[in-house]
PDB file of N, CA and C in Angstrom:
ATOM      1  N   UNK A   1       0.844  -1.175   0.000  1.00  0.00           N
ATOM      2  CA  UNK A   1       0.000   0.000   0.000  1.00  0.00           C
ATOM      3  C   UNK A   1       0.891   1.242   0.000  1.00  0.00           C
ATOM      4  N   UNK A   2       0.372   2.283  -0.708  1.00  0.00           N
ATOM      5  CA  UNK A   2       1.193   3.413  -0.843  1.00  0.00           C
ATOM      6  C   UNK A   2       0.622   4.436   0.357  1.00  0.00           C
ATOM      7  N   UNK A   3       1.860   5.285   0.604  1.00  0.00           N
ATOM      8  CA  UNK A   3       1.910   6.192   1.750  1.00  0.00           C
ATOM      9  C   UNK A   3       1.101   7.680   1.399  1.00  0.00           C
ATOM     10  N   UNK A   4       1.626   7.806  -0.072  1.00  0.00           N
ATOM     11  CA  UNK A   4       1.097   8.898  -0.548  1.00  0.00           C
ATOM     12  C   UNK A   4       0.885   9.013  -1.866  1.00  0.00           C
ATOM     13  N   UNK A   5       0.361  10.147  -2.354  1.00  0.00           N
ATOM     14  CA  UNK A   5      -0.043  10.133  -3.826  1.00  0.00           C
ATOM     15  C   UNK A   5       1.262  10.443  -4.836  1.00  0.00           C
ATOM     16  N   UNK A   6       2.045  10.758  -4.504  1.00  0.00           N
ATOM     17  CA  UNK A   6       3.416  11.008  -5.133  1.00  0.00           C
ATOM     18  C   UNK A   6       4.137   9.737  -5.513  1.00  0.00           C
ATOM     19  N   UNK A   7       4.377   9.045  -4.516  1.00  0.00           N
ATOM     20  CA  UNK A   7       4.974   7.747  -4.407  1.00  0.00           C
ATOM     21  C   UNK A   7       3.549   6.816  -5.301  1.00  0.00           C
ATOM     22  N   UNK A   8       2.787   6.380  -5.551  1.00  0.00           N
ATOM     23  CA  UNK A   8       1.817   5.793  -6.318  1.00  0.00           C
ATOM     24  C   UNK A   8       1.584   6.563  -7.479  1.00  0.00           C
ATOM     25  N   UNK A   9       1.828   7.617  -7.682  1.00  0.00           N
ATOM     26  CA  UNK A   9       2.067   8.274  -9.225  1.00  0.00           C
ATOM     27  C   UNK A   9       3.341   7.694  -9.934  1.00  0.00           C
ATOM     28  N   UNK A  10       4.368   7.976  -9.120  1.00  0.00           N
ATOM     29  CA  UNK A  10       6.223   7.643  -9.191  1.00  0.00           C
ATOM     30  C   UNK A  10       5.936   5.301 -10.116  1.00  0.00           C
ATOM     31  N   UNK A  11       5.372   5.429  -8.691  1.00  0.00           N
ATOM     32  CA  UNK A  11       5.328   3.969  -9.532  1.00  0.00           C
ATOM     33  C   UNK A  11       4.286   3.489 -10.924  1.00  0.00           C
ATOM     34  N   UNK A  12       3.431   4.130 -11.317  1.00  0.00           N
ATOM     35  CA  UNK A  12       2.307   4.092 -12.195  1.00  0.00           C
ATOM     36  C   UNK A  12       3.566   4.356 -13.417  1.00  0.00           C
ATOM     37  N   UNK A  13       4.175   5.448 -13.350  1.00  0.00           N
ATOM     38  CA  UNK A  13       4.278   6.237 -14.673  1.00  0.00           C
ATOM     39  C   UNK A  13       5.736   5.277 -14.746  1.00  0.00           C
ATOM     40  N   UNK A  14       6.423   4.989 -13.530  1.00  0.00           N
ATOM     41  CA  UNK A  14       7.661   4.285 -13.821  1.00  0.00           C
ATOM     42  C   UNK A  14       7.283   3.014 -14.389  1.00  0.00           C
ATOM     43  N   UNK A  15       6.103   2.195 -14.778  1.00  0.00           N
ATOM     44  CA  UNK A  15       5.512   0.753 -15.309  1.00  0.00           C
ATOM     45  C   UNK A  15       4.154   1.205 -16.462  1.00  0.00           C
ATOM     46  N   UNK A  16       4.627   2.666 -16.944  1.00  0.00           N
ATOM     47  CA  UNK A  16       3.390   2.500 -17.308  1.00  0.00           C
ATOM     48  C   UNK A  16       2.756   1.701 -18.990  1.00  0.00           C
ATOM     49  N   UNK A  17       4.284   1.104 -19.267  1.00  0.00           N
ATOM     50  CA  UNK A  17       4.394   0.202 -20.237  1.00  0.00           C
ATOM     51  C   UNK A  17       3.620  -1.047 -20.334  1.00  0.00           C
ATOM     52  N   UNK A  18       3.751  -1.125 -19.017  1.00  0.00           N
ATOM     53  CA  UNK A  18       3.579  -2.912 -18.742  1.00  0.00           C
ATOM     54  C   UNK A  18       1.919  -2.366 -17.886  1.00  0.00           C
ATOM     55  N   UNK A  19       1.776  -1.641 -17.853  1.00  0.00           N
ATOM     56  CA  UNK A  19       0.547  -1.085 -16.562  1.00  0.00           C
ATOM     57  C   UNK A  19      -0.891  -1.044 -17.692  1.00  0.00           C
ATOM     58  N   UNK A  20      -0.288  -0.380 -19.262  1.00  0.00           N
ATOM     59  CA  UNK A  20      -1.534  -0.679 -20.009  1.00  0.00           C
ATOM     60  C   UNK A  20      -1.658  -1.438 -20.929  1.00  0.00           C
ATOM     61  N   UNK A  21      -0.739  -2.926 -20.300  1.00  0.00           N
ATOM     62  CA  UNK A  21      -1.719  -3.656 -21.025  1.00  0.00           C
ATOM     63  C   UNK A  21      -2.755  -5.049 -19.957  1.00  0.00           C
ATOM     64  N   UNK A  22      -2.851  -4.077 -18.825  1.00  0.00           N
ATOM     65  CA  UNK A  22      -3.717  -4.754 -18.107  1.00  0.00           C
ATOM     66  C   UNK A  22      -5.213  -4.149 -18.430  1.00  0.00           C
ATOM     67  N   UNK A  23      -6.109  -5.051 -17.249  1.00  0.00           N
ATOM     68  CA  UNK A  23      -7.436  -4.559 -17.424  1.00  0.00           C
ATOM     69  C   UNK A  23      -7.592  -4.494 -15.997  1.00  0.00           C
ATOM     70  N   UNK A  24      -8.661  -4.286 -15.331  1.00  0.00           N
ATOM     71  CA  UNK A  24      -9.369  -4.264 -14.216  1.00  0.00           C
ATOM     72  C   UNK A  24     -10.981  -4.040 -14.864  1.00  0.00           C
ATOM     73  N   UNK A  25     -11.602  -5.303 -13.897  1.00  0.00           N
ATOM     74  CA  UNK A  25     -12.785  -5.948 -13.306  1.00  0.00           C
ATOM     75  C   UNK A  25     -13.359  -4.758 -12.489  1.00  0.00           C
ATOM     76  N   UNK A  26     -14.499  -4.135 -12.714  1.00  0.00           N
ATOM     77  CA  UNK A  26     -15.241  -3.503 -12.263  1.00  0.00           C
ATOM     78  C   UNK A  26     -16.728  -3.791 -11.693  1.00  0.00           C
ATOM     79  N   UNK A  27     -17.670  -4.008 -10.902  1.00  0.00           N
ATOM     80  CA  UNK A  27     -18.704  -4.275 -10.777  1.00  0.00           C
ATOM     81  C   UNK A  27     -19.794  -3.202 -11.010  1.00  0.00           C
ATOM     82  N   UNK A  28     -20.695  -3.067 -11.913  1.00  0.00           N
ATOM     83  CA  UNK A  28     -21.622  -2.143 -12.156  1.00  0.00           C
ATOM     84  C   UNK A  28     -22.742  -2.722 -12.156  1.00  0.00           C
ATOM     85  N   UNK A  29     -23.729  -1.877 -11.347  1.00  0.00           N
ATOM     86  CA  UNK A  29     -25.109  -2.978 -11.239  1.00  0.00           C
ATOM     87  C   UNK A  29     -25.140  -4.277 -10.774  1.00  0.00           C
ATOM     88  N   UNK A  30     -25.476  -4.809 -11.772  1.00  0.00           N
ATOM     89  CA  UNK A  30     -25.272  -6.869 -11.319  1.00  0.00           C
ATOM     90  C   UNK A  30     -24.229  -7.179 -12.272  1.00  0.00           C
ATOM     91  N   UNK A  31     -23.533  -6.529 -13.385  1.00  0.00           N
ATOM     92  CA  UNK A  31     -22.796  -7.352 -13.578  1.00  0.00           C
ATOM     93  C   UNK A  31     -21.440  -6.539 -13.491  1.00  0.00           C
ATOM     94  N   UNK A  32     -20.222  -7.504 -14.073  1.00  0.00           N
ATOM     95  CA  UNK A  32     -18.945  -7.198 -13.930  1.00  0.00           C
ATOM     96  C   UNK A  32     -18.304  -6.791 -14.869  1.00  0.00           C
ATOM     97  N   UNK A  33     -17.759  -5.625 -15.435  1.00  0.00           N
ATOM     98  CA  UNK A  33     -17.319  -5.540 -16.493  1.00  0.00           C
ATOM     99  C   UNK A  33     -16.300  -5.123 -16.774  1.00  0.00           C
ATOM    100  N   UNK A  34     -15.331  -5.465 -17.746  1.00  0.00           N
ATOM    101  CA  UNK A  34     -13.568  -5.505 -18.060  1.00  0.00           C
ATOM    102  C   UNK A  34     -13.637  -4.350 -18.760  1.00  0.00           C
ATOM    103  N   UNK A  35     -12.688  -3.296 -17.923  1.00  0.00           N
ATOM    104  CA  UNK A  35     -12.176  -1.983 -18.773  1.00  0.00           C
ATOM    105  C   UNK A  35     -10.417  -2.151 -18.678  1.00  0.00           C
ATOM    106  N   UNK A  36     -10.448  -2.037 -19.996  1.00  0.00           N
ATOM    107  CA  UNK A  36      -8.426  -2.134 -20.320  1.00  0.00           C
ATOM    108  C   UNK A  36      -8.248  -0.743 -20.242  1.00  0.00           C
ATOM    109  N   UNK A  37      -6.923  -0.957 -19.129  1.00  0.00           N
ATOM    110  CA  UNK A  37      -6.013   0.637 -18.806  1.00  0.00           C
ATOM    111  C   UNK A  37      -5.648   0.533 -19.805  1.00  0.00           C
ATOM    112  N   UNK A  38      -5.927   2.024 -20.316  1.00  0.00           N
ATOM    113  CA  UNK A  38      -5.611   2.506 -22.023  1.00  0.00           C
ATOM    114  C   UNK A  38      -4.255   3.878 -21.431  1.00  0.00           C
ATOM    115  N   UNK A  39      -4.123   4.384 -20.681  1.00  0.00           N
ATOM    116  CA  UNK A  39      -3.673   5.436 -20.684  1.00  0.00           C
ATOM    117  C   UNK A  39      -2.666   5.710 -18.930  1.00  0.00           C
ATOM    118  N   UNK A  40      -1.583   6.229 -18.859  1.00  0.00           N
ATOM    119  CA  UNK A  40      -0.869   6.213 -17.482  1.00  0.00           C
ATOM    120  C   UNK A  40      -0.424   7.914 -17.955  1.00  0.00           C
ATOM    121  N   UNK A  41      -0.770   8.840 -17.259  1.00  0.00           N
ATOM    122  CA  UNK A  41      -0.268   9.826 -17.761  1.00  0.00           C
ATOM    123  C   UNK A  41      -0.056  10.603 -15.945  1.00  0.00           C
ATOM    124  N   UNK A  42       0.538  11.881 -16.390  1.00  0.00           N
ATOM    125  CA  UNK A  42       1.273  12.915 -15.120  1.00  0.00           C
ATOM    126  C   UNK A  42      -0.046  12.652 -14.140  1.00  0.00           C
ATOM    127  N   UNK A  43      -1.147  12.893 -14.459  1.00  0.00           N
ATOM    128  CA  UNK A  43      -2.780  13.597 -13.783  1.00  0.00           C
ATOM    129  C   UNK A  43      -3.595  12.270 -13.638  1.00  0.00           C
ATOM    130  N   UNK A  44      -3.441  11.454 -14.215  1.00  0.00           N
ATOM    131  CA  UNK A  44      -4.229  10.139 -14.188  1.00  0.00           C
ATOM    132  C   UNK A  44      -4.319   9.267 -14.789  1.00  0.00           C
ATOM    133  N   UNK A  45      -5.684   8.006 -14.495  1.00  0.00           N
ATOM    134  CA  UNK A  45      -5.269   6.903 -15.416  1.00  0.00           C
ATOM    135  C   UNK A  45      -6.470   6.714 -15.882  1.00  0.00           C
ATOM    136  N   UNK A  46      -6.270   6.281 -17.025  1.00  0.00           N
ATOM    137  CA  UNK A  46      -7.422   6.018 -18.584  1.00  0.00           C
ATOM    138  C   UNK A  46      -7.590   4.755 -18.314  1.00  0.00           C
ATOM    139  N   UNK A  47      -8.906   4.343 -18.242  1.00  0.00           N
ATOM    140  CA  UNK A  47      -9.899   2.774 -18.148  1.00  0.00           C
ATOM    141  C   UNK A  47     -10.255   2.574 -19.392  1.00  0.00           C
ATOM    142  N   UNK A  48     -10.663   2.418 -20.540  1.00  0.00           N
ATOM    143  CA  UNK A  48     -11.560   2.308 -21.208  1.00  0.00           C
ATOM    144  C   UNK A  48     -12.348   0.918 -22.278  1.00  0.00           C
ATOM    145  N   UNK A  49     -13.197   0.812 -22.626  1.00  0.00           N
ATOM    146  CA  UNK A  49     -14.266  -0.151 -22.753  1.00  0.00           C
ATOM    147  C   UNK A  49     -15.175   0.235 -24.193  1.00  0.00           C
ATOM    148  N   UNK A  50     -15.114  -0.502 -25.415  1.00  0.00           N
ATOM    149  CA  UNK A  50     -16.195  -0.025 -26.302  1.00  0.00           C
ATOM    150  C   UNK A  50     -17.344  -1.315 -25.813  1.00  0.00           C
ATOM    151  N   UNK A  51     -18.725  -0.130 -26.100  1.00  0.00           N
ATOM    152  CA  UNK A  51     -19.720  -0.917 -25.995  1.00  0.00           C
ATOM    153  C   UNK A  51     -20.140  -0.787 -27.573  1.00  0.00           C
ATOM    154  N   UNK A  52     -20.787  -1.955 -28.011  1.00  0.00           N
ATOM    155  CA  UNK A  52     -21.722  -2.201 -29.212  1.00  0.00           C
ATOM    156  C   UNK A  52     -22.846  -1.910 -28.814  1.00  0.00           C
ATOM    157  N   UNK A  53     -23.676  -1.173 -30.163  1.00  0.00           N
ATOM    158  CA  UNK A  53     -24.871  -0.646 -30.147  1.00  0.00           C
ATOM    159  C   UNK A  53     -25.913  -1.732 -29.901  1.00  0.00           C
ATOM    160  N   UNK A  54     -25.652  -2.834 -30.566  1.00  0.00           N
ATOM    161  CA  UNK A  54     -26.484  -4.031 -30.349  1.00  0.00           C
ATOM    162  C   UNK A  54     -26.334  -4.412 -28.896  1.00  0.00           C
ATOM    163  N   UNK A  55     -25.188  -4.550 -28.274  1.00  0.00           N
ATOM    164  CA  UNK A  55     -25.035  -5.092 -26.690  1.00  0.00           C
ATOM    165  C   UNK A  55     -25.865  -3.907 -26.018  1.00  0.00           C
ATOM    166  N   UNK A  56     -25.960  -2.879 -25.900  1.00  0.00           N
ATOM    167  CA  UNK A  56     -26.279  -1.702 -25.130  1.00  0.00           C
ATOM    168  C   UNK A  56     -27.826  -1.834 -25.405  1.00  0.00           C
ATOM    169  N   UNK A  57     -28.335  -2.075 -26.348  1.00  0.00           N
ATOM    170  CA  UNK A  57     -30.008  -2.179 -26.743  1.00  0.00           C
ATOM    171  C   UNK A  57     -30.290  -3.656 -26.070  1.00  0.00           C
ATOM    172  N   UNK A  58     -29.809  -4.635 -26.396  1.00  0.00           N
ATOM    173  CA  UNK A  58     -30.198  -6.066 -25.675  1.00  0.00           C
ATOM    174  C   UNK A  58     -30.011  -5.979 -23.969  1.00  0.00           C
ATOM    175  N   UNK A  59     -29.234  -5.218 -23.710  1.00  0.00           N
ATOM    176  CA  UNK A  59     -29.264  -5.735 -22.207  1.00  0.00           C
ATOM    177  C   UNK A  59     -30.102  -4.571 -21.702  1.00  0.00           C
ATOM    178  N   UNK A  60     -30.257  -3.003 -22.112  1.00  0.00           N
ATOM    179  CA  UNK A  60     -31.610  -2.908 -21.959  1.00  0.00           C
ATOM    180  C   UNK A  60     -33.087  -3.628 -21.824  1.00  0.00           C
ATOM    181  N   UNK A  61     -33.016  -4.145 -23.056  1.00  0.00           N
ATOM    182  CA  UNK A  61     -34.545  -5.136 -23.435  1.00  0.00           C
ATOM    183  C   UNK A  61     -34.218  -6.484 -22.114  1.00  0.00           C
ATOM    184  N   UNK A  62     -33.405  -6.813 -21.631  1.00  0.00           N
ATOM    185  CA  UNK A  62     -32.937  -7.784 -20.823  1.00  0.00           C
ATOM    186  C   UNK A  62     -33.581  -7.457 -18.918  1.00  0.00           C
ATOM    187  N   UNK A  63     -33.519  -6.027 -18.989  1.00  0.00           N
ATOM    188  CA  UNK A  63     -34.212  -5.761 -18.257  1.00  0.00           C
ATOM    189  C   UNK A  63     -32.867  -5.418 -17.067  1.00  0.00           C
ATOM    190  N   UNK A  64     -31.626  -5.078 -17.731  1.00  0.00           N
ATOM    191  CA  UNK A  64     -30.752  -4.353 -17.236  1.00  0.00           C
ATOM    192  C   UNK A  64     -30.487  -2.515 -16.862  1.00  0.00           C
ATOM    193  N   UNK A  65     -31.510  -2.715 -15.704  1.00  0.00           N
ATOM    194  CA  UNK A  65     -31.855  -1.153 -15.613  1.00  0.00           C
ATOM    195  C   UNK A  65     -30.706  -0.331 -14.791  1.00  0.00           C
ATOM    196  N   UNK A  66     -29.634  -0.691 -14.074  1.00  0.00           N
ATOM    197  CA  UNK A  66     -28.574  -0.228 -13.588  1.00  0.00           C
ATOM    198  C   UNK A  66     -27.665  -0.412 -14.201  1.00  0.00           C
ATOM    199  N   UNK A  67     -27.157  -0.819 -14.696  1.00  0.00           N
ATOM    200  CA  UNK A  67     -25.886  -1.468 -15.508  1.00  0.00           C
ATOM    201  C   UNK A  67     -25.503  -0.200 -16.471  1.00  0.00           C
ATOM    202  N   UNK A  68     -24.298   0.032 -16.733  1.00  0.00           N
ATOM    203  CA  UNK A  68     -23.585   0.555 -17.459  1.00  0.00           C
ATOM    204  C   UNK A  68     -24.066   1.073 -18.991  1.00  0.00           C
ATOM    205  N   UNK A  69     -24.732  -0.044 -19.190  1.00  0.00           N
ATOM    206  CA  UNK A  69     -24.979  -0.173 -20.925  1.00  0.00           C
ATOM    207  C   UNK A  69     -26.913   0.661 -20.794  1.00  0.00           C
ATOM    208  N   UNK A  70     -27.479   0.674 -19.621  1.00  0.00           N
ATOM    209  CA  UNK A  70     -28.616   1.467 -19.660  1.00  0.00           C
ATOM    210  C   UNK A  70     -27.990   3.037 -19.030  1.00  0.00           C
ATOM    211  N   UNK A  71     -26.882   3.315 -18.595  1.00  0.00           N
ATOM    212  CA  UNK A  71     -26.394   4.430 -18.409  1.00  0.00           C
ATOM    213  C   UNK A  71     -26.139   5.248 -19.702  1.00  0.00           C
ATOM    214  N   UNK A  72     -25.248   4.437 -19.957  1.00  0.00           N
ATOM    215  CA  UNK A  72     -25.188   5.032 -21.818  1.00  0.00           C
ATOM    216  C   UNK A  72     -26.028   5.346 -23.088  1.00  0.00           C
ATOM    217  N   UNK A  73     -27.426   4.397 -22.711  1.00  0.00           N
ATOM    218  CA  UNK A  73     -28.524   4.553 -23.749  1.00  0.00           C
ATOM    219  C   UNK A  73     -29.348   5.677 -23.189  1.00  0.00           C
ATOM    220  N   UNK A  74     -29.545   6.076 -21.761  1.00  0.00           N
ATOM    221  CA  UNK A  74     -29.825   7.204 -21.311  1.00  0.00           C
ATOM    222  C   UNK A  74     -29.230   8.672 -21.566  1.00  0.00           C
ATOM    223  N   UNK A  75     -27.923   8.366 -21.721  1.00  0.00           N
ATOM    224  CA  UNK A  75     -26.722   9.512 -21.991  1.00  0.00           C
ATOM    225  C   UNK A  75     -27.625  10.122 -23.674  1.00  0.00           C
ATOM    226  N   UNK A  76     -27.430   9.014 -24.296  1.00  0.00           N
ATOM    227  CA  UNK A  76     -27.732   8.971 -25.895  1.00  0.00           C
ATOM    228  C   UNK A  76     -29.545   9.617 -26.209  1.00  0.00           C
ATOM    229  N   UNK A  77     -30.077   9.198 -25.478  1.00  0.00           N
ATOM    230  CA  UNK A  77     -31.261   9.425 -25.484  1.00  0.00           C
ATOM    231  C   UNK A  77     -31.719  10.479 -25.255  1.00  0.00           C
ATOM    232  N   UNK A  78     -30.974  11.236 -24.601  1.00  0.00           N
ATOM    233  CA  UNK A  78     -31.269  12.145 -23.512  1.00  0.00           C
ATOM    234  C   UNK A  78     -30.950  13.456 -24.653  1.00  0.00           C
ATOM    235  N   UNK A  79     -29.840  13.362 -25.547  1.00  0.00           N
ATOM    236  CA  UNK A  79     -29.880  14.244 -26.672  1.00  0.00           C
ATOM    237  C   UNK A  79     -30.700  14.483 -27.964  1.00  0.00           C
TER     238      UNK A  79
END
């Protein structure tokens, strides 16, 4: 565990080769979903995840009303 935010920056950016080509497991709603560290930079770190238009409409109709993919069809909708 890190002491401070300096020292956990120091090590991010010193691996940040090997750092994006991991992922981390997230839990949203009921399910779990894999976002690959895309990005290690000075200010922070980049998660990111494409969703398909077809996945985002089915797990709506699925009756996935918290989940990630009804967050986004709301985002979309909403314009």
């Amino acid at each position: 565990m890190f002491d401070d935010v300096d020292e956990f920056k120091k090590k991010a950016i010193d691996n940040k080769n090997d750092i994006k080509r991991e992922s981390v497991d997230i839990i949203i709603g009921e399910d779990e979903q894999s976002f690959r560290i895309s990005g290690i930079g000075e200010k922070a770190v980049k998660i990111e995840k494409y969703f398909r238009y077809e996945d985002i409409f089915k797990a709506v109709e699925d009756g996935k009303e918290t989940g990630i993919e009804a967050a986004i069809l709301k985002v979309i909708e909403d314009f």
